[in-house]
N, C-alpha and C. Protein backbone atom coordinates (compact mmCIF):
# COMPACT_ATOMS: atom_id res chain seq x y z
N UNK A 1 100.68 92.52 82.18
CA UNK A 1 100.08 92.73 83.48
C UNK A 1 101.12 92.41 84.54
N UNK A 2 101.25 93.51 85.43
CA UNK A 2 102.44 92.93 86.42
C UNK A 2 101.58 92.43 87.89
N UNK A 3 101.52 91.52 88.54
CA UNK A 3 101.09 90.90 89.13
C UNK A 3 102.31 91.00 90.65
N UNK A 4 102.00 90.61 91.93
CA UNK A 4 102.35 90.95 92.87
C UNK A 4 102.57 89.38 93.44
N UNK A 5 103.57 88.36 94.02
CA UNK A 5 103.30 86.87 94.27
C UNK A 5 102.90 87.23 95.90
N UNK A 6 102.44 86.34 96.42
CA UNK A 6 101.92 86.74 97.42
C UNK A 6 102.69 85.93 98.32
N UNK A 7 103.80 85.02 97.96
CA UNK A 7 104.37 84.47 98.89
C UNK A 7 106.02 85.07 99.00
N UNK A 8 106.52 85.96 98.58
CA UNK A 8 107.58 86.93 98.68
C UNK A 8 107.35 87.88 98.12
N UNK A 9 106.13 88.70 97.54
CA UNK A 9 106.13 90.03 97.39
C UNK A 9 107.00 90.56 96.56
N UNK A 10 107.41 89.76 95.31
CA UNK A 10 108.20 90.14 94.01
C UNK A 10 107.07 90.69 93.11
N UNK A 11 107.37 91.36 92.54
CA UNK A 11 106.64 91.51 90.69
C UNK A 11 106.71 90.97 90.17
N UNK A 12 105.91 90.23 88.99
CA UNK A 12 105.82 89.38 88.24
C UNK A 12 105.04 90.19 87.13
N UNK A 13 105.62 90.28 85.67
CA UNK A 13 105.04 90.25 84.54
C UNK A 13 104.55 89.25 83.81
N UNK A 14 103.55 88.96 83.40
CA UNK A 14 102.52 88.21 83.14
C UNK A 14 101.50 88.54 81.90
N UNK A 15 101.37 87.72 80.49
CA UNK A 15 100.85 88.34 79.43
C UNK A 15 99.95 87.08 79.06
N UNK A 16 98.93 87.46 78.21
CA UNK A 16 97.82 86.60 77.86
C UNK A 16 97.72 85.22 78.83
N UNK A 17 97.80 83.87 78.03
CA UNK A 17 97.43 82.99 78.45
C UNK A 17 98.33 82.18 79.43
N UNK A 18 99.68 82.91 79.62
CA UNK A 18 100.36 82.82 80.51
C UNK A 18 99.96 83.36 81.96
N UNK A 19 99.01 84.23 82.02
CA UNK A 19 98.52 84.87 83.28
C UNK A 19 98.20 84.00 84.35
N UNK A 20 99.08 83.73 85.47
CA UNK A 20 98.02 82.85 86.58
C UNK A 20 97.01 83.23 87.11
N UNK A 21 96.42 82.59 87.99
CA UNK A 21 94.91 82.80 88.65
C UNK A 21 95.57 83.75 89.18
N UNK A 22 94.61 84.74 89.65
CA UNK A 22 95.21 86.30 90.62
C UNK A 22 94.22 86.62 91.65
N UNK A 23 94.00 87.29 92.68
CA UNK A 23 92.73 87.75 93.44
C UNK A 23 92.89 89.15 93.28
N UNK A 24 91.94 89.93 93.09
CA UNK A 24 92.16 91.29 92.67
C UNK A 24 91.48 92.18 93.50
N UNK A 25 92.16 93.34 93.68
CA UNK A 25 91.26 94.20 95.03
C UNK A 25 90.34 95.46 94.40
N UNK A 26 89.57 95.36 94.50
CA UNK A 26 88.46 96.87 94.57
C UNK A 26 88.46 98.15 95.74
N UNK A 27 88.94 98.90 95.58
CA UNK A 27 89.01 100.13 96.86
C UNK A 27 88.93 100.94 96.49
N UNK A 28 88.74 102.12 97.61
CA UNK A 28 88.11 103.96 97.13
C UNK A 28 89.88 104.08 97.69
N UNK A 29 90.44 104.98 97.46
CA UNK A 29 92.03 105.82 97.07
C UNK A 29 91.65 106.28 98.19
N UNK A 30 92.76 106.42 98.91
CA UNK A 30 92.87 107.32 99.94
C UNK A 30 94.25 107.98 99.69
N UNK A 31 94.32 109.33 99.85
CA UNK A 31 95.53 109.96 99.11
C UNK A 31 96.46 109.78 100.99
N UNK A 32 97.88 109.72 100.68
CA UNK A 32 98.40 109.18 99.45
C UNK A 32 98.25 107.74 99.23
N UNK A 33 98.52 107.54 98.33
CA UNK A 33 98.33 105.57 98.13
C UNK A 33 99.95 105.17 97.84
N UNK A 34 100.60 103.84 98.12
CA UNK A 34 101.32 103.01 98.18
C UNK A 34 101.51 103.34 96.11
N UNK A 35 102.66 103.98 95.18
CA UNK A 35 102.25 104.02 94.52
C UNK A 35 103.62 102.58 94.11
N UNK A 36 103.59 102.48 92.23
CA UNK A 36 104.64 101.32 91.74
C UNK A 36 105.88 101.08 92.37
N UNK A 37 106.65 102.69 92.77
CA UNK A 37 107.41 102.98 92.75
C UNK A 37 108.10 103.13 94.47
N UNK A 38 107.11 103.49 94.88
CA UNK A 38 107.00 103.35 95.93
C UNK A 38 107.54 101.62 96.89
N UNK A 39 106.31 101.05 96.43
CA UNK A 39 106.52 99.59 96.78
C UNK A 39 107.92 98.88 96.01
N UNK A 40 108.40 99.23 94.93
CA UNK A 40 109.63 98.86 94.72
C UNK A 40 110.70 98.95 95.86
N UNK A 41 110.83 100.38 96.07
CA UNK A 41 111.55 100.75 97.22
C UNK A 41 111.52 99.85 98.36
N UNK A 42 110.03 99.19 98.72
CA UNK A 42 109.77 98.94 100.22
C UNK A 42 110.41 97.49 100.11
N UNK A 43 110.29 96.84 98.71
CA UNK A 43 110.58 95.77 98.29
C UNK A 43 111.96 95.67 98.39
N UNK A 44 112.75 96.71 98.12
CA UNK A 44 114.38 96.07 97.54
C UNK A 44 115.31 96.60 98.47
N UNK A 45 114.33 97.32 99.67
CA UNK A 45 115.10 98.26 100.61
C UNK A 45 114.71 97.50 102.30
N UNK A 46 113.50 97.25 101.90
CA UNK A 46 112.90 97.04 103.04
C UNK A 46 112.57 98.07 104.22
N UNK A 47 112.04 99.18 103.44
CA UNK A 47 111.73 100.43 104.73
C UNK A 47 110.20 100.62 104.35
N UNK A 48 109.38 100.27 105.27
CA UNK A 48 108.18 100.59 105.16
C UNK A 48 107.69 101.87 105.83
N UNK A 49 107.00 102.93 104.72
CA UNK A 49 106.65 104.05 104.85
C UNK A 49 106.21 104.91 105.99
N UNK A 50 106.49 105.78 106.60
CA UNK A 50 105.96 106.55 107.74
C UNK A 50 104.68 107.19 107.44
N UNK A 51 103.61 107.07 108.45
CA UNK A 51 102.10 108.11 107.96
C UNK A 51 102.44 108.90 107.09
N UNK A 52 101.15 109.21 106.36
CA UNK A 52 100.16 108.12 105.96
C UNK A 52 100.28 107.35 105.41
N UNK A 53 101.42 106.94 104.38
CA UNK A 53 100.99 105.92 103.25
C UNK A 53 101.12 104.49 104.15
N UNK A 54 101.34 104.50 105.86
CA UNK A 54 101.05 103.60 106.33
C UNK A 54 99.99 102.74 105.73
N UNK A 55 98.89 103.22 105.82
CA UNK A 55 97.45 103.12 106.06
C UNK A 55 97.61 102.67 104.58
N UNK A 56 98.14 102.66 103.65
CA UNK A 56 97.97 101.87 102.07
C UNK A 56 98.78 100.79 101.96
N UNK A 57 99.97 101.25 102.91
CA UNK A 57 100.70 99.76 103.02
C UNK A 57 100.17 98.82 103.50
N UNK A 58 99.71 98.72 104.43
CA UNK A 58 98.86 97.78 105.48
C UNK A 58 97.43 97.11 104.74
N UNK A 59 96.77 98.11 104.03
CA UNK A 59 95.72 97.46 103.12
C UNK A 59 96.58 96.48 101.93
N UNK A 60 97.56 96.80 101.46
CA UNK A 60 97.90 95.59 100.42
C UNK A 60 98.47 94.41 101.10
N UNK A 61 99.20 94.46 102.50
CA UNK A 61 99.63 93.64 103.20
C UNK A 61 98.19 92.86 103.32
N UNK A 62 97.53 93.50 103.79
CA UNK A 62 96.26 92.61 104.30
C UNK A 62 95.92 91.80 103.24
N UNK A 63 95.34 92.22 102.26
CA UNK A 63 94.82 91.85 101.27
C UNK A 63 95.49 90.59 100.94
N UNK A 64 97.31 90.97 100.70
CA UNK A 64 97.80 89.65 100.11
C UNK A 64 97.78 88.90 101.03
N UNK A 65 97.70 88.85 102.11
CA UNK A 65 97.57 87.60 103.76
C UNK A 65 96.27 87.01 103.41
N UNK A 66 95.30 87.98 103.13
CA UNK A 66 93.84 86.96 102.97
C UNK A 66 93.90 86.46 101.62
N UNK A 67 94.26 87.02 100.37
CA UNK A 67 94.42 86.07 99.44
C UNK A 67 95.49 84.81 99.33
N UNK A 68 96.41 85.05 100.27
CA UNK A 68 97.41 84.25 100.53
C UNK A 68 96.73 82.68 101.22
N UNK A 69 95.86 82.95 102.15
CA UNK A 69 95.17 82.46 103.16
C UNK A 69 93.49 81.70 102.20
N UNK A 70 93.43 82.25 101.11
CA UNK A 70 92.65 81.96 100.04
C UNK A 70 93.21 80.73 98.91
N UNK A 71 94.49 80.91 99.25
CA UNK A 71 95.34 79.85 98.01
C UNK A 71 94.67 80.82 96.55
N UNK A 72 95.54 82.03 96.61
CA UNK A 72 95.90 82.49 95.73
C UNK A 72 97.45 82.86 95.57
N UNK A 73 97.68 83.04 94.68
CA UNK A 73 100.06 82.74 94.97
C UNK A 73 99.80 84.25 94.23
N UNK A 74 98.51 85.18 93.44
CA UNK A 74 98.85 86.70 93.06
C UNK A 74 98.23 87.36 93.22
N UNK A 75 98.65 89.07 93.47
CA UNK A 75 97.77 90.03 93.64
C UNK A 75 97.66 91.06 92.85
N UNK A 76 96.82 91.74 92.44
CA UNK A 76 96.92 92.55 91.46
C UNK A 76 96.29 93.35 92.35
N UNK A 77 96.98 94.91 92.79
CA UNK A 77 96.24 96.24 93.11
C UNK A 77 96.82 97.61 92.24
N UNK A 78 95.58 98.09 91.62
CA UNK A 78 95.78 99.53 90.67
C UNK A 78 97.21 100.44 91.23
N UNK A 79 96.75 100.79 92.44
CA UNK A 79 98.14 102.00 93.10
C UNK A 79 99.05 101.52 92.88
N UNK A 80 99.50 99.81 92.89
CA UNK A 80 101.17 99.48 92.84
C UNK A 80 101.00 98.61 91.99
N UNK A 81 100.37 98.00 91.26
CA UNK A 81 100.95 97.54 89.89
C UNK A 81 101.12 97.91 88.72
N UNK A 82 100.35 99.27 89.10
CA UNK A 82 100.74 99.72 87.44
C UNK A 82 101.65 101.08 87.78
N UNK A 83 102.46 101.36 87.07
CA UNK A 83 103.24 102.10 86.99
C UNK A 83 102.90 103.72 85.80
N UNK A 84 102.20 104.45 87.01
CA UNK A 84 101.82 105.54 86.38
C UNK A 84 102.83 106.42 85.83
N UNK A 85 103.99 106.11 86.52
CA UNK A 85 105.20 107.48 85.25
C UNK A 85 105.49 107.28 84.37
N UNK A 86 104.63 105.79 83.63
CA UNK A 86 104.80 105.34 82.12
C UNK A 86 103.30 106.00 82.04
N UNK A 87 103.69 106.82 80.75
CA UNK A 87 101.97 107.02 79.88
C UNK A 87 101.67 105.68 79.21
N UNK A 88 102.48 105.46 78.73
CA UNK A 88 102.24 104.37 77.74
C UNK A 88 101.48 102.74 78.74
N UNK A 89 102.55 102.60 79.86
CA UNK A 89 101.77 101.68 80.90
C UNK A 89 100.51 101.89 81.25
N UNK A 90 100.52 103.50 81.77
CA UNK A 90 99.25 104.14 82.32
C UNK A 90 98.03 103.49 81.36
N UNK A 91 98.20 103.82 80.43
CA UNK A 91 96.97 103.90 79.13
C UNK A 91 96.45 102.58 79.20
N UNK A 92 97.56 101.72 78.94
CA UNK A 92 97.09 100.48 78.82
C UNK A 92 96.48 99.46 79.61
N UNK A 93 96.51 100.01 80.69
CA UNK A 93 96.32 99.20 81.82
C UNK A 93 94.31 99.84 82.25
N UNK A 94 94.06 101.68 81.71
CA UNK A 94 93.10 101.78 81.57
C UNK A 94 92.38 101.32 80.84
N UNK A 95 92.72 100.36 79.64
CA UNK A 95 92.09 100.00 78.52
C UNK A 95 92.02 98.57 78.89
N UNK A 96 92.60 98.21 79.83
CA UNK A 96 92.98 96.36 80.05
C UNK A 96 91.81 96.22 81.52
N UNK A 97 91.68 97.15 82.02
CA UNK A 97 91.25 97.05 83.39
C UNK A 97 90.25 96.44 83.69
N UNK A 98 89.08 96.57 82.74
CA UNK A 98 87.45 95.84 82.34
C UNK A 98 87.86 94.25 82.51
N UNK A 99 89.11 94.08 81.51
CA UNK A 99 89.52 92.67 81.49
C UNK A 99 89.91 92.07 82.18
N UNK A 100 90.76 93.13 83.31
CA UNK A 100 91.57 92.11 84.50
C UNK A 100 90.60 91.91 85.65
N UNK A 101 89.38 92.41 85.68
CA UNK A 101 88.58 91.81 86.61
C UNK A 101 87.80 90.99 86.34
N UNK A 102 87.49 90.89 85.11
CA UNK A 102 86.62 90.10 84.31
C UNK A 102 87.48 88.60 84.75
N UNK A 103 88.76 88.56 84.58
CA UNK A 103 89.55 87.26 84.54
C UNK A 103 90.06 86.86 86.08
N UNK A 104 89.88 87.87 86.73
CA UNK A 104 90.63 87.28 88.34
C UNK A 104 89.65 86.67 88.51
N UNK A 105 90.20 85.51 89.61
CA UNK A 105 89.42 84.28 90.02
C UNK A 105 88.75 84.95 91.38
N UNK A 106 88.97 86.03 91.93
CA UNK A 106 88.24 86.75 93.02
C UNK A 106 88.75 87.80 92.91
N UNK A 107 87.77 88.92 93.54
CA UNK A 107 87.74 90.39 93.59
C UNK A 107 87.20 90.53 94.82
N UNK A 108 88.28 91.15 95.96
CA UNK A 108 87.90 91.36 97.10
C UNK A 108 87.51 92.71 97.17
N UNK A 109 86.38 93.27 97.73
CA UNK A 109 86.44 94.79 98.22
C UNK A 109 86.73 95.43 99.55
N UNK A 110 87.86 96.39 99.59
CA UNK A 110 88.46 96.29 101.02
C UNK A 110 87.66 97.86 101.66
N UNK A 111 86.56 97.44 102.55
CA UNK A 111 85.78 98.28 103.05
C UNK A 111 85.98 99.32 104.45
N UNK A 112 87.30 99.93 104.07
CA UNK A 112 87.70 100.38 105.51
C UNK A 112 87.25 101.40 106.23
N UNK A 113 85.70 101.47 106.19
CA UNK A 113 85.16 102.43 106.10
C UNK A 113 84.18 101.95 107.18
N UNK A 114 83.90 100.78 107.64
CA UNK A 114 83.12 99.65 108.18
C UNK A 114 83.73 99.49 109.24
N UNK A 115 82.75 100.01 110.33
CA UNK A 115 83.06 99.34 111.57
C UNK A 115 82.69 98.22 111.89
N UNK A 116 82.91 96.79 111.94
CA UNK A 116 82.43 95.91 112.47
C UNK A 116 82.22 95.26 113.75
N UNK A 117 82.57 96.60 114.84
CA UNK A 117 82.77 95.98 116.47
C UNK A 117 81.43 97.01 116.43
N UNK A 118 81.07 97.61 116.05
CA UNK A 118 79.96 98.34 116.93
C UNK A 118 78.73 97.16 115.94
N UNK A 119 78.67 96.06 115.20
CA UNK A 119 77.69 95.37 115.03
C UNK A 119 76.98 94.87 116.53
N UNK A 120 76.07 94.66 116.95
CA UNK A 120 75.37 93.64 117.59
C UNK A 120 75.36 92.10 117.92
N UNK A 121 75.26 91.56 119.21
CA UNK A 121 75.07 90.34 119.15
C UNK A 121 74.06 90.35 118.78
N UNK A 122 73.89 89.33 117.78
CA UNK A 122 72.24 89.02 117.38
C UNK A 122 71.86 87.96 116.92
N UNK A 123 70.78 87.34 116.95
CA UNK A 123 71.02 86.02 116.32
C UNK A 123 71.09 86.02 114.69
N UNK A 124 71.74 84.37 114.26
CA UNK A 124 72.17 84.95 112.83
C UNK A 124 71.43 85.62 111.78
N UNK A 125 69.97 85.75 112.06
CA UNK A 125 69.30 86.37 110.26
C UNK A 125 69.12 87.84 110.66
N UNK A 126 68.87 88.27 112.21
CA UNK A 126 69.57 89.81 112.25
C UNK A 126 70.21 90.13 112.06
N UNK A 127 71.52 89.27 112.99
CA UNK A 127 73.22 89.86 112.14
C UNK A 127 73.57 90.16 111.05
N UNK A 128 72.82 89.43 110.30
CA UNK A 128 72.84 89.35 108.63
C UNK A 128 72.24 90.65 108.58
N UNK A 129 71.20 90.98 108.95
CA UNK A 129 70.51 92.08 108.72
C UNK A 129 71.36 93.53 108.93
N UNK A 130 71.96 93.27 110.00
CA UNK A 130 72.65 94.68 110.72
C UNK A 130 74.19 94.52 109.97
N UNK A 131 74.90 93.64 109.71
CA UNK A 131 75.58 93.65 108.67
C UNK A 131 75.81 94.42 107.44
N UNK A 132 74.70 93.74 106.70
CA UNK A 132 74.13 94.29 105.45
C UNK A 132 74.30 95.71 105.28
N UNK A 133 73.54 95.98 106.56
CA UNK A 133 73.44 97.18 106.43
C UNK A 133 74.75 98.90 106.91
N UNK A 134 75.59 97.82 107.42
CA UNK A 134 76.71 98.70 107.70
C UNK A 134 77.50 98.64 106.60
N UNK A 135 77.68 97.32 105.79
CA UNK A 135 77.84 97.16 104.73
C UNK A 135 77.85 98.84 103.29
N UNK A 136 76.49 98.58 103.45
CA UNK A 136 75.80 99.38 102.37
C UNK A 136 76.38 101.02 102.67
N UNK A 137 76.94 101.01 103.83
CA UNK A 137 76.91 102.81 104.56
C UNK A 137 78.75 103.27 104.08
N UNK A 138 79.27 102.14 103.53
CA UNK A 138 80.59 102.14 102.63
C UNK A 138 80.63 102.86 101.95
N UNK A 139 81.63 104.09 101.56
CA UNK A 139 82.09 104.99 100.72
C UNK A 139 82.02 103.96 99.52
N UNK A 140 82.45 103.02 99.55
CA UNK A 140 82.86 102.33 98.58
C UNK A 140 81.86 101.92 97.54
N UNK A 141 80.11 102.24 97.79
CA UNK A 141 79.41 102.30 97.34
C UNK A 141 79.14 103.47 96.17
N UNK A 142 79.65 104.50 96.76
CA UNK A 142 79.64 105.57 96.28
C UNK A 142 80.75 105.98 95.01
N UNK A 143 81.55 105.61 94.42
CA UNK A 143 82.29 105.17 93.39
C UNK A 143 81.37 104.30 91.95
N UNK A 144 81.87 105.05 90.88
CA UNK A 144 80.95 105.00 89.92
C UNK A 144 81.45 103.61 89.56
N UNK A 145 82.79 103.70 89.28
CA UNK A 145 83.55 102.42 88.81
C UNK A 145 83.57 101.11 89.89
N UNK A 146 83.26 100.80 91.46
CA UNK A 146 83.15 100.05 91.73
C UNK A 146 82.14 99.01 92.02
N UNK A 147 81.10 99.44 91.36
CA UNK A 147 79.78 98.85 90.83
C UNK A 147 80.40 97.76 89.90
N UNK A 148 80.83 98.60 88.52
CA UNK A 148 81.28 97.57 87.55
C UNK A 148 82.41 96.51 87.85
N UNK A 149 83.46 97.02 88.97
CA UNK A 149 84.25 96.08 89.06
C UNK A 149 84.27 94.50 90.00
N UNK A 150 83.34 94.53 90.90
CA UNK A 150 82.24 92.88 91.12
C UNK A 150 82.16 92.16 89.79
N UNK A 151 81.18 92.79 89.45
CA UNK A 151 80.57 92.73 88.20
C UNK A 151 80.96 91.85 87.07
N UNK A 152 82.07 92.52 86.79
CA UNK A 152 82.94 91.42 85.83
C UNK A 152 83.82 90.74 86.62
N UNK A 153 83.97 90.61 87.71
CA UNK A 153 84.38 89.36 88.09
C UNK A 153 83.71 88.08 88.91
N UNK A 154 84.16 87.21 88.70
CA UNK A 154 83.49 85.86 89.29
C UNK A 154 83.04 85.68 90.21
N UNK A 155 83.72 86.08 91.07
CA UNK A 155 83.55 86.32 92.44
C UNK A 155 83.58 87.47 93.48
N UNK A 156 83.28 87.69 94.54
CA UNK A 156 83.74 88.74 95.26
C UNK A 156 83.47 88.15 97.14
């Protein structure tokens, strides 16, 4: 499993019981996505991508700042940790995937689909209410596989 550190943004390979705690992200693809190979580049070059794959860079940035900000030191996201121009990676990582959420110590879902300035002032068990419900109006609902991936993990 190659894992992402969240405090310099190296790769890290990582196998069974050697695996550290990780926070792991759930998201709907937005083409294009930030892919392995990609983020290597951004990593060893330091040129971060021109539109669109802005918009994928910036979601893993985020992500690792709030897991960072979580006291998590790894990140695991599908588009850039696994390295799809390996079949052999590819495969395995479809067959491992059930497991790596099952084992991250959190699974964030990044809902960018959610406006949260047009919520309401309200007092708190409405807010909750009107929340919820912008919540629910997430593409991200709509994905067969991101049902299951909460699911098996601990947290979200």
């Amino acid at each position: 499993m190659r894992l992402l550190k969240t405090s310099d943004l190296q790769f890290e390979e990582h196998h069974g019981s050697e695996t550290p705690a990780y926070a792991i992200l759930s998201h709907r693809w937005r083409e294009p996505e930030l892919s392995y190979q990609d983020m290597r580049r951004i990593l060893e070059h330091g040129n971060v991508p021109h539109e669109p794959r802005t918009s994928s860079y910036h979601k893993i940035m985020n992500f690792r700042a709030q897991a960072e900000r979580s006291g998590h030191g790894y990140i695991w996201v599908d588009t850039c940790c696994i390295d799809k121009a390996s079949s052999a990676e590819y495969q395995e990582a479809i067959n491992s995937m059930g497991q790596w959420y099952a084992e991250s110590a959190i699974c964030y879902a990044y809902l960018d689909d959610v406006d949260l300035s047009k919520l309401p002032d309200a007092p708190p068990r409405k807010f909750q209410h009107e929340l919820d419900k912008h919540l629910q109006c997430s593409e991200w609902f709509t994905r067969g596989w991101t049902l299951e991936e909460p699911n098996t993990s601990d947290m979200m």
